[in-house]
PDB file of N, CA and C in Angstrom:
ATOM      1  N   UNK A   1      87.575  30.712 117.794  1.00  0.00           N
ATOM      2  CA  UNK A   1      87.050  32.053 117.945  1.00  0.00           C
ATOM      3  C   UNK A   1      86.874  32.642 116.533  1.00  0.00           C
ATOM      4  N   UNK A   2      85.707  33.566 115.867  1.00  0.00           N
ATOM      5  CA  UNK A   2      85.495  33.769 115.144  1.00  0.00           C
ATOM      6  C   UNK A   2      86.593  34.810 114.667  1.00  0.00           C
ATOM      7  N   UNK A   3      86.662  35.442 113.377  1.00  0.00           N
ATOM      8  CA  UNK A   3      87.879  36.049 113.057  1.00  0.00           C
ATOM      9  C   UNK A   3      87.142  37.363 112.786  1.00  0.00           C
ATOM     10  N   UNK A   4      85.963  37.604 113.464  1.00  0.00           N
ATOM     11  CA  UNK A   4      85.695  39.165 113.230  1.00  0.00           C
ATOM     12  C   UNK A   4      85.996  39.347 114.197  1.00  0.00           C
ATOM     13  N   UNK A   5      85.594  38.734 115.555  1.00  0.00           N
ATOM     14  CA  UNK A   5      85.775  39.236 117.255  1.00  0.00           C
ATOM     15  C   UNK A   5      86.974  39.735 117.326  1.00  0.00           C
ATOM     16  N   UNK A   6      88.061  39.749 116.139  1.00  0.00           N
ATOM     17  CA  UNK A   6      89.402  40.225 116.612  1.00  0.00           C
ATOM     18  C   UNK A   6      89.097  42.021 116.415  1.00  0.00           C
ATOM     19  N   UNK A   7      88.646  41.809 114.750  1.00  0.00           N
ATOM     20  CA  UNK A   7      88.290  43.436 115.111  1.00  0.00           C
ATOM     21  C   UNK A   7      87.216  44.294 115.896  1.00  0.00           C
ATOM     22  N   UNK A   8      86.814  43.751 116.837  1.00  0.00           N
ATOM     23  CA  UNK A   8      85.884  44.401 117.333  1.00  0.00           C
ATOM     24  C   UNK A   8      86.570  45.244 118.498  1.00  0.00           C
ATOM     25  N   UNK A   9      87.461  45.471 119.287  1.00  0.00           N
ATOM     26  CA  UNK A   9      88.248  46.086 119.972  1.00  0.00           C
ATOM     27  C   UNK A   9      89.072  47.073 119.082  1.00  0.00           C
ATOM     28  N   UNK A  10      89.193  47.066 117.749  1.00  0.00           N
ATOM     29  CA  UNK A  10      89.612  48.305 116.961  1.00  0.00           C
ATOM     30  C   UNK A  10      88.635  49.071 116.187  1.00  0.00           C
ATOM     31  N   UNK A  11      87.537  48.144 116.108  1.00  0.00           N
ATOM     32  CA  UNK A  11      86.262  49.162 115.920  1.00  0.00           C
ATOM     33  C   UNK A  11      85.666  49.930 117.166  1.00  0.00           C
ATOM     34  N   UNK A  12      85.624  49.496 118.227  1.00  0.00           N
ATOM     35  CA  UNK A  12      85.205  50.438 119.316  1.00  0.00           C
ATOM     36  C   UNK A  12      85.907  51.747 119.625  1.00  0.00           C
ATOM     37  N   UNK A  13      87.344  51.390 119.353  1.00  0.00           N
ATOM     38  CA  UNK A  13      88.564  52.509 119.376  1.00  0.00           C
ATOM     39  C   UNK A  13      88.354  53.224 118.503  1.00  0.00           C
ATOM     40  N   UNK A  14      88.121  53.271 117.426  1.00  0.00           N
ATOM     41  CA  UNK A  14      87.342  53.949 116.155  1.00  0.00           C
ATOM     42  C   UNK A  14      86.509  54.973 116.584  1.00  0.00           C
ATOM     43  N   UNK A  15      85.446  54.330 117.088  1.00  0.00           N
ATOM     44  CA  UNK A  15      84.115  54.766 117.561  1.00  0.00           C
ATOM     45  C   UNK A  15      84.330  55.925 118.381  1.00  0.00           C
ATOM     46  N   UNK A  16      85.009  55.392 119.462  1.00  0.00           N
ATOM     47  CA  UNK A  16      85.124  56.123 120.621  1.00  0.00           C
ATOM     48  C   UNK A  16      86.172  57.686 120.316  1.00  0.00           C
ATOM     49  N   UNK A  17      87.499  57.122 119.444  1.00  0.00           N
ATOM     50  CA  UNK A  17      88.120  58.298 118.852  1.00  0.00           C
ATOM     51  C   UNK A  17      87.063  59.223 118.141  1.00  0.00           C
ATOM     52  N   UNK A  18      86.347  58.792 116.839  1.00  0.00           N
ATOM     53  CA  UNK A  18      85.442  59.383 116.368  1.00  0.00           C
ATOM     54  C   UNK A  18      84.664  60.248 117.453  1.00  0.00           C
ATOM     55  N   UNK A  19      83.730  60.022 118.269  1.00  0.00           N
ATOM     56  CA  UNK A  19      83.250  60.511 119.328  1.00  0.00           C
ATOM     57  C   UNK A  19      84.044  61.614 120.103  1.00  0.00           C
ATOM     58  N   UNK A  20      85.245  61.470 120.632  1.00  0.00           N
ATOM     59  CA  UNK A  20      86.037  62.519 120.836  1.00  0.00           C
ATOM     60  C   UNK A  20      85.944  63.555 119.929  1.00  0.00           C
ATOM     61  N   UNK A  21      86.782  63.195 119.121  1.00  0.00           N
ATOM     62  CA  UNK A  21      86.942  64.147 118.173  1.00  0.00           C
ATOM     63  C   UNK A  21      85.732  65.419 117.834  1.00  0.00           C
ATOM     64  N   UNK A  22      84.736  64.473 117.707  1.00  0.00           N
ATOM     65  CA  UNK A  22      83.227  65.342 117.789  1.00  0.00           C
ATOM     66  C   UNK A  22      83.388  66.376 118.505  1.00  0.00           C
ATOM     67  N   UNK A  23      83.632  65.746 119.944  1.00  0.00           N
ATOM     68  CA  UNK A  23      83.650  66.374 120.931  1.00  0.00           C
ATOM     69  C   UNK A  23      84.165  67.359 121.083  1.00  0.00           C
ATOM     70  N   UNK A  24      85.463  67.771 120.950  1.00  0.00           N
ATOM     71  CA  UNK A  24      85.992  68.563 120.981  1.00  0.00           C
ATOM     72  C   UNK A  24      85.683  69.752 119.630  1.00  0.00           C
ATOM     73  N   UNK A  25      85.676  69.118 118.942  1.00  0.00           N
ATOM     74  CA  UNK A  25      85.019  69.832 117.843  1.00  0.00           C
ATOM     75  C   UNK A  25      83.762  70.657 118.375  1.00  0.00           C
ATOM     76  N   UNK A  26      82.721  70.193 118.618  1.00  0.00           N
ATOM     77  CA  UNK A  26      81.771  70.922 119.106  1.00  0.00           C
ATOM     78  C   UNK A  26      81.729  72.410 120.263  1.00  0.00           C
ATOM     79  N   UNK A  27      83.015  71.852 120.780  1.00  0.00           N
ATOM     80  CA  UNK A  27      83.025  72.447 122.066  1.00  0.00           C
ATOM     81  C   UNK A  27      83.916  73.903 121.095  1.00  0.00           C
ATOM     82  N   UNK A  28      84.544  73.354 120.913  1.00  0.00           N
ATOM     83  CA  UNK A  28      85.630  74.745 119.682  1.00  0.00           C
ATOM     84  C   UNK A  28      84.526  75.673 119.111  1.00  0.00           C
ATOM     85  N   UNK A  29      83.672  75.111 118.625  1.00  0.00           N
ATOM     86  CA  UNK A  29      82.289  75.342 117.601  1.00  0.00           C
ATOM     87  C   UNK A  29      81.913  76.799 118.332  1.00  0.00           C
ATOM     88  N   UNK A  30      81.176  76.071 119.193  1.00  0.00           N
ATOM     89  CA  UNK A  30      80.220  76.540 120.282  1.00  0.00           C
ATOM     90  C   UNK A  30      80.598  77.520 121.135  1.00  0.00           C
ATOM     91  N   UNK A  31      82.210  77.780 121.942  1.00  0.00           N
ATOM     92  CA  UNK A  31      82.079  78.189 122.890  1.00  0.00           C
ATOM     93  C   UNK A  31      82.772  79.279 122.800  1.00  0.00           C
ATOM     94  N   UNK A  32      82.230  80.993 123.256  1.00  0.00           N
ATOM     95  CA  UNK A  32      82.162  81.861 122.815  1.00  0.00           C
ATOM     96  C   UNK A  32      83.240  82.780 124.351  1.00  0.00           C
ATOM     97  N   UNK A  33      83.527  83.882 123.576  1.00  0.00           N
ATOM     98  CA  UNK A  33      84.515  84.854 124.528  1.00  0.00           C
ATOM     99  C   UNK A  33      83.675  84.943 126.032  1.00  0.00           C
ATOM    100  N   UNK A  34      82.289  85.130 125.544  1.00  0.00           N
ATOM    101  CA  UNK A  34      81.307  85.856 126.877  1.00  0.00           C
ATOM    102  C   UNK A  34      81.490  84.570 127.887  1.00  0.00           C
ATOM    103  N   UNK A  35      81.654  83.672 127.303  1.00  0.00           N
ATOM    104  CA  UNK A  35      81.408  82.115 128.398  1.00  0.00           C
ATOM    105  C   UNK A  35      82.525  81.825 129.217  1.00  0.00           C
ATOM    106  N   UNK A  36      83.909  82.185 128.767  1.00  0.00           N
ATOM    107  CA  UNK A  36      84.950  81.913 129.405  1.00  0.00           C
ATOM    108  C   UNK A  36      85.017  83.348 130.213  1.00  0.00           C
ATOM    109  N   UNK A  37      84.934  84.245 129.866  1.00  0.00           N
ATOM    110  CA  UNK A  37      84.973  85.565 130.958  1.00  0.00           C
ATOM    111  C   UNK A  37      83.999  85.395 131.823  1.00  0.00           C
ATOM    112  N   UNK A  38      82.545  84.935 131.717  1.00  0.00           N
ATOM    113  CA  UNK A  38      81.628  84.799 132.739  1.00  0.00           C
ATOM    114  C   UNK A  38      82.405  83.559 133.758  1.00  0.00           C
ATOM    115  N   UNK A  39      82.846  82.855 133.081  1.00  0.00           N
ATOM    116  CA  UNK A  39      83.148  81.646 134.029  1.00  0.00           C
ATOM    117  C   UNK A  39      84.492  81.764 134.753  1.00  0.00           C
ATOM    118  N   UNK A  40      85.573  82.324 134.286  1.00  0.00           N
ATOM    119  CA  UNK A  40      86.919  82.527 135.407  1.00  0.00           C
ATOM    120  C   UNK A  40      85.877  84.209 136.378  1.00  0.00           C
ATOM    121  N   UNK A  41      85.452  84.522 135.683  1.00  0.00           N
ATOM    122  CA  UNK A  41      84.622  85.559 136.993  1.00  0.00           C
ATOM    123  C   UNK A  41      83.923  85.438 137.698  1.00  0.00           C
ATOM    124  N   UNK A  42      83.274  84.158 137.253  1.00  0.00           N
ATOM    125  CA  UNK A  42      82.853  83.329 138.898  1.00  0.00           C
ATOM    126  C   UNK A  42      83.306  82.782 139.886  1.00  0.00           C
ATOM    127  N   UNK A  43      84.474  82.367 138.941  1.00  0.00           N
ATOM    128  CA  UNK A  43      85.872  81.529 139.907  1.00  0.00           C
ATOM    129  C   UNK A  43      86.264  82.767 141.205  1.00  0.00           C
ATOM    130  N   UNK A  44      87.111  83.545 139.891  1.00  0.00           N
ATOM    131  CA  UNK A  44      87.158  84.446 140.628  1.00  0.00           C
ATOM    132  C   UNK A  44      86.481  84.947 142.174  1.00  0.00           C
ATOM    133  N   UNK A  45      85.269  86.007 141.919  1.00  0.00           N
ATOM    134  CA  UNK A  45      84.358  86.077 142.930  1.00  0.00           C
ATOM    135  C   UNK A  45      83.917  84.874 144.365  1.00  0.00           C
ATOM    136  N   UNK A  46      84.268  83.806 143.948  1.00  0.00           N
ATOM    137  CA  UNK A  46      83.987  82.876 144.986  1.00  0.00           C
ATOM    138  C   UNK A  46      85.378  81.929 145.058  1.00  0.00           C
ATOM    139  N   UNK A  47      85.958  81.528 144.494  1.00  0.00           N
ATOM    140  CA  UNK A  47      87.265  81.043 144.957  1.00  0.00           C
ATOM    141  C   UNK A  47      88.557  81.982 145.860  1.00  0.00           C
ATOM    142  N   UNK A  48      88.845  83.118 143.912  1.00  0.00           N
ATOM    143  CA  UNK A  48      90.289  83.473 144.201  1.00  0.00           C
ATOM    144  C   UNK A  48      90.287  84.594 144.682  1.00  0.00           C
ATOM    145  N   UNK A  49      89.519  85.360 144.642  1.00  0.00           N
ATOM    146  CA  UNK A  49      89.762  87.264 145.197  1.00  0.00           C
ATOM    147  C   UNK A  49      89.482  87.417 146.115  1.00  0.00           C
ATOM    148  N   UNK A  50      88.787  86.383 147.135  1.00  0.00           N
ATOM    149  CA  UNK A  50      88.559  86.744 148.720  1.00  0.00           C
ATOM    150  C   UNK A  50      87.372  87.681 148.971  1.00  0.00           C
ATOM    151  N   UNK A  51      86.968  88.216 149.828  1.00  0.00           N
ATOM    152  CA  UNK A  51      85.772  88.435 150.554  1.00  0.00           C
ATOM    153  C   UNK A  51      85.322  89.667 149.904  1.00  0.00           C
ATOM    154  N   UNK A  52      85.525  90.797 149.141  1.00  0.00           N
ATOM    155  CA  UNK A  52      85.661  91.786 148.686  1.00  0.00           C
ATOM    156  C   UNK A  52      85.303  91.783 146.781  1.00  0.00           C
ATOM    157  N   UNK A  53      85.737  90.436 146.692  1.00  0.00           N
ATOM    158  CA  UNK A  53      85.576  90.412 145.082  1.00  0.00           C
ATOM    159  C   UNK A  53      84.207  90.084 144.303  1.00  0.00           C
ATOM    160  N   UNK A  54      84.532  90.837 143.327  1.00  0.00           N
ATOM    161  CA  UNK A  54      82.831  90.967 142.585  1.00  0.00           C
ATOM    162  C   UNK A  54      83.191  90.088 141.297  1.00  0.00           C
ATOM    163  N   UNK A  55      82.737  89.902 140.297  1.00  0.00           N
ATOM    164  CA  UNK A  55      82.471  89.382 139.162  1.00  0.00           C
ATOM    165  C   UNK A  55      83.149  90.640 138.153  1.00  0.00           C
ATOM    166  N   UNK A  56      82.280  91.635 138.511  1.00  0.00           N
ATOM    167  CA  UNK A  56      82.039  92.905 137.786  1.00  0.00           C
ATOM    168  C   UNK A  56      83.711  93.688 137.671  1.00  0.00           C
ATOM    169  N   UNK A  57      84.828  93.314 138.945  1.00  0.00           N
ATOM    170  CA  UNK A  57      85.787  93.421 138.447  1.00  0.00           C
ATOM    171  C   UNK A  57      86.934  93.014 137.289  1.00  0.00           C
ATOM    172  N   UNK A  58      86.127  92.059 136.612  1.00  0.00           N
ATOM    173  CA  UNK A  58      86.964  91.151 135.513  1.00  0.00           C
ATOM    174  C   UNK A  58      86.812  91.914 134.095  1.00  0.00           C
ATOM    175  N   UNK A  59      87.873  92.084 133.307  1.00  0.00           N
ATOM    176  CA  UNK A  59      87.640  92.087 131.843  1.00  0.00           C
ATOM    177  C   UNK A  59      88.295  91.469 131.411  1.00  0.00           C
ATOM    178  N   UNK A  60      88.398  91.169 129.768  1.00  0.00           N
ATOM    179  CA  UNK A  60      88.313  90.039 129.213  1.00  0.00           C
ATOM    180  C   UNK A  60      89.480  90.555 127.952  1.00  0.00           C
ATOM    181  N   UNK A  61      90.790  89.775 128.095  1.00  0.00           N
ATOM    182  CA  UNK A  61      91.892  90.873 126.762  1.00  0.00           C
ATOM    183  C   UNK A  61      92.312  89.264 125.684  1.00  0.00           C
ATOM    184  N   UNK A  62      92.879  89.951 124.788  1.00  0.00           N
ATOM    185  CA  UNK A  62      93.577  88.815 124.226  1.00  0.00           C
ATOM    186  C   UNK A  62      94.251  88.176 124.708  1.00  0.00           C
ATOM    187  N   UNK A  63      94.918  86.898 124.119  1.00  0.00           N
ATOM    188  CA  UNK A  63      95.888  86.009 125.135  1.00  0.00           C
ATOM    189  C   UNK A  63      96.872  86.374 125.374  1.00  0.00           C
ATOM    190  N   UNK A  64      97.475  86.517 126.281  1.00  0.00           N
ATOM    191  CA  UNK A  64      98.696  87.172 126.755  1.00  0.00           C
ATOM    192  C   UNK A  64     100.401  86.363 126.801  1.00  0.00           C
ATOM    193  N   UNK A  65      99.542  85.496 126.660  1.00  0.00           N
ATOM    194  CA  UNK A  65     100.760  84.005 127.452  1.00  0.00           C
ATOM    195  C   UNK A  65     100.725  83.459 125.682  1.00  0.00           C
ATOM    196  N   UNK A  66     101.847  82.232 125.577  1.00  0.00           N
ATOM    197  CA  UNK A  66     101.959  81.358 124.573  1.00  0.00           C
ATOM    198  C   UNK A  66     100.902  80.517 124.633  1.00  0.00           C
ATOM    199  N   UNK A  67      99.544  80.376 123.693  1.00  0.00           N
ATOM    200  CA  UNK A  67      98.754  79.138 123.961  1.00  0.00           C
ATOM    201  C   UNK A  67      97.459  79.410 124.289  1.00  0.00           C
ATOM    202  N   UNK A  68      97.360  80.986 124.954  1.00  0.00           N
ATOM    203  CA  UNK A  68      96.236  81.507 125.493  1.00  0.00           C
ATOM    204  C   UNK A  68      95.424  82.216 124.488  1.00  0.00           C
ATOM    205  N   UNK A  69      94.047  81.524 124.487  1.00  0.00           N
ATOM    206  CA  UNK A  69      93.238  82.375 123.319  1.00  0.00           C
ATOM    207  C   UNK A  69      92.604  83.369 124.014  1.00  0.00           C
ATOM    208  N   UNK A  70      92.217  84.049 125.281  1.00  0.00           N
ATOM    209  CA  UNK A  70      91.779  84.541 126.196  1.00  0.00           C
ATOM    210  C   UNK A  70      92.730  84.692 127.382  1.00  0.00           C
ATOM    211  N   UNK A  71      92.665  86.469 127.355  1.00  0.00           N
ATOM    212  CA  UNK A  71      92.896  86.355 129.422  1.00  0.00           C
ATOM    213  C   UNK A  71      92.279  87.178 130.232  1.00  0.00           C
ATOM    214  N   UNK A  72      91.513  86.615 131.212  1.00  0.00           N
ATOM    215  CA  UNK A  72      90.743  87.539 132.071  1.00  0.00           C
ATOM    216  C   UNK A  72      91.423  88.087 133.081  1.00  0.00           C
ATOM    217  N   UNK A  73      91.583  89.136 133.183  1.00  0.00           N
ATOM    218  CA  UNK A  73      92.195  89.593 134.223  1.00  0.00           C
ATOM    219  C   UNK A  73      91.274  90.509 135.547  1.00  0.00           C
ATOM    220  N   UNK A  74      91.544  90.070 136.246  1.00  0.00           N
ATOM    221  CA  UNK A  74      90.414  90.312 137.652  1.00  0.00           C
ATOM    222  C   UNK A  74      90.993  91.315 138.581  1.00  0.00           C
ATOM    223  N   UNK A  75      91.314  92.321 138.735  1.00  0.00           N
ATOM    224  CA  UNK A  75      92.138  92.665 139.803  1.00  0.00           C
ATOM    225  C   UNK A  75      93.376  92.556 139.188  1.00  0.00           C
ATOM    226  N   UNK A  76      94.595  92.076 140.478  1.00  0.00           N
ATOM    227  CA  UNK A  76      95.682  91.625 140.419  1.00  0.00           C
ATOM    228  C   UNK A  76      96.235  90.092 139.668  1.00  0.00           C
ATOM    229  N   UNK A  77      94.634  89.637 139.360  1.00  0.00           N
ATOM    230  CA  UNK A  77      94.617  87.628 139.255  1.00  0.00           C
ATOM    231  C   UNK A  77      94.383  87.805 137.631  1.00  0.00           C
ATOM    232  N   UNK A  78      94.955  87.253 137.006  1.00  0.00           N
ATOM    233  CA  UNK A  78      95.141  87.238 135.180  1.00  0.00           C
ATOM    234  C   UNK A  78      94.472  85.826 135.565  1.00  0.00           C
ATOM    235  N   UNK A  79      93.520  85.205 134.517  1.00  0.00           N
ATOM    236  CA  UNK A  79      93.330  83.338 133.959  1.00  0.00           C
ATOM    237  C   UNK A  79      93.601  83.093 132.238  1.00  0.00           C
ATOM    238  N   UNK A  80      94.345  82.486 132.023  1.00  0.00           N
ATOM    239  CA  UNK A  80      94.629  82.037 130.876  1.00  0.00           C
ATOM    240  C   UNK A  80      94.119  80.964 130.557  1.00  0.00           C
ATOM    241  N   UNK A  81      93.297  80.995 129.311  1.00  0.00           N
ATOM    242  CA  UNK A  81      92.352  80.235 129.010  1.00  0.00           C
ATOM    243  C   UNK A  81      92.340  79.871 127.238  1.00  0.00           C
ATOM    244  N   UNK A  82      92.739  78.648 127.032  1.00  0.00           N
ATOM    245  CA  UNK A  82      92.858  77.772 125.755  1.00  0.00           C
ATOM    246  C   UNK A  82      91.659  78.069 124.771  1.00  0.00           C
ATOM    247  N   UNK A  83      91.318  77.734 123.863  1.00  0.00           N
ATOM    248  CA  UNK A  83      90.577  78.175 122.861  1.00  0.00           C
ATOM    249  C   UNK A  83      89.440  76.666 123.370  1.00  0.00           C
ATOM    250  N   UNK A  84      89.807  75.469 124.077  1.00  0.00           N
ATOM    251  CA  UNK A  84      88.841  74.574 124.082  1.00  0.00           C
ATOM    252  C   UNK A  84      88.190  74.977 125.345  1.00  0.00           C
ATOM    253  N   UNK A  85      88.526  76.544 126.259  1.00  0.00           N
ATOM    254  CA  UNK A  85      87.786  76.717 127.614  1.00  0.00           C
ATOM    255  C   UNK A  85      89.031  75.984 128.854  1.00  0.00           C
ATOM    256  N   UNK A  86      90.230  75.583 128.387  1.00  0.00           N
ATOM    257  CA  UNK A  86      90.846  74.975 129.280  1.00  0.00           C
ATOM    258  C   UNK A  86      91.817  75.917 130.005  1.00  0.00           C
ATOM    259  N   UNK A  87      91.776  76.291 131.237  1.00  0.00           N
ATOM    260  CA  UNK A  87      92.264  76.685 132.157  1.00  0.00           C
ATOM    261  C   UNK A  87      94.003  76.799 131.907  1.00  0.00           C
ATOM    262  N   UNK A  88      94.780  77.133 131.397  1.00  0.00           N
ATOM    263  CA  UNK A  88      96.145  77.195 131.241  1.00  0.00           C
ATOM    264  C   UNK A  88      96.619  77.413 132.647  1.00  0.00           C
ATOM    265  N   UNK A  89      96.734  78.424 133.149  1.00  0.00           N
ATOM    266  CA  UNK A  89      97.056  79.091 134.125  1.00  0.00           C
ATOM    267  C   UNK A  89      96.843  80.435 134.881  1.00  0.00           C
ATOM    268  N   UNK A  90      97.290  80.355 136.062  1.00  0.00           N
ATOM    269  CA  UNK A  90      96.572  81.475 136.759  1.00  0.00           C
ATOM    270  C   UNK A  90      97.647  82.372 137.073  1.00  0.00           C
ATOM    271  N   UNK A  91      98.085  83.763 136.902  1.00  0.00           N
ATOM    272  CA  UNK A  91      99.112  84.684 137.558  1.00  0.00           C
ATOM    273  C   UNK A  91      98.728  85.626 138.679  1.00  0.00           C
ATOM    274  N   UNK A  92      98.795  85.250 139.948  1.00  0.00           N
ATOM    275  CA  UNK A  92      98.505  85.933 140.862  1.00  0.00           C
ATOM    276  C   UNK A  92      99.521  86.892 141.647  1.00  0.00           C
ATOM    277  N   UNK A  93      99.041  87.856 141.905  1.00  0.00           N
ATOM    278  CA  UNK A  93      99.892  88.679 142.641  1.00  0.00           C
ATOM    279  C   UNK A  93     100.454  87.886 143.468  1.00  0.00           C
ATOM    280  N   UNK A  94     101.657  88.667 143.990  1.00  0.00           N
ATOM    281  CA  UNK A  94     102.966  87.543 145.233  1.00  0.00           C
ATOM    282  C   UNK A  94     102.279  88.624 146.480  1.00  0.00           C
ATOM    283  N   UNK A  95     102.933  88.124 147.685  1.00  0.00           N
ATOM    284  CA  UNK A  95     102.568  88.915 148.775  1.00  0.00           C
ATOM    285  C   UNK A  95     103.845  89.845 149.257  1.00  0.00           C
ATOM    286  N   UNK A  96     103.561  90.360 150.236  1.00  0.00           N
ATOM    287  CA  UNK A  96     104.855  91.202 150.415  1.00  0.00           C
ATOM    288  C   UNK A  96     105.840  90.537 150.563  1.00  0.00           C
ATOM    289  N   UNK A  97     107.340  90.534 150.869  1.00  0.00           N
ATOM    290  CA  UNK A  97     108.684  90.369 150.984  1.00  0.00           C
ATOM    291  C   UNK A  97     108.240  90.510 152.594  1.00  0.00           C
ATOM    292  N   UNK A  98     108.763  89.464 153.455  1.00  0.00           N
ATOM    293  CA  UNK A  98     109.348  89.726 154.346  1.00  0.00           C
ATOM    294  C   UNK A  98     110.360  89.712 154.959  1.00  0.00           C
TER     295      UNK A  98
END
């Protein structure tokens, strides 16, 4: 077997790290306060607030939590949201005590 074919499985790993890295890079670059508030306020409106919820109830504060570069808070429903757009976590109101 030839003695380059060995590195060719640590050049692809290369490659592919390189490529990540881009990746994420780009995405850091690029992606702006308005994009993550538009997008947990869509969630919002059609997932988490139920039949009543608008978009238009969400604003958009600093991070609140350890980690959070963004938090939208909707109502009662906070989303904590990473500087790469990643979803941390959600704090939702509890229901009554029974």
């Amino acid at each position: 077997m030839p003695r380059w074919l060995w590195f060719v499985p640590l050049g692809l790993a290369t490659v592919f790290g390189a490529l990540m890295a881009f990746r994420y890079g780009w995405i850091a670059a690029t992606i702006t306060e308005t994009d993550v508030i538009e997008a947990m306020a869509h969630r919002y409106a059609t997932q988490d607030g139920g039949p009543d919820a608008r978009a238009s109830d969400c604003v958009g504060l600093a991070g609140q939590v350890d980690g959070a570069w963004i938090t939208v808070r909707c109502a009662d429903t906070a989303y904590h949201v990473s500087r790469l757009g990643r979803l941390i976590s959600v704090s939702m109101p509890q229901g009554p005590a029974i």
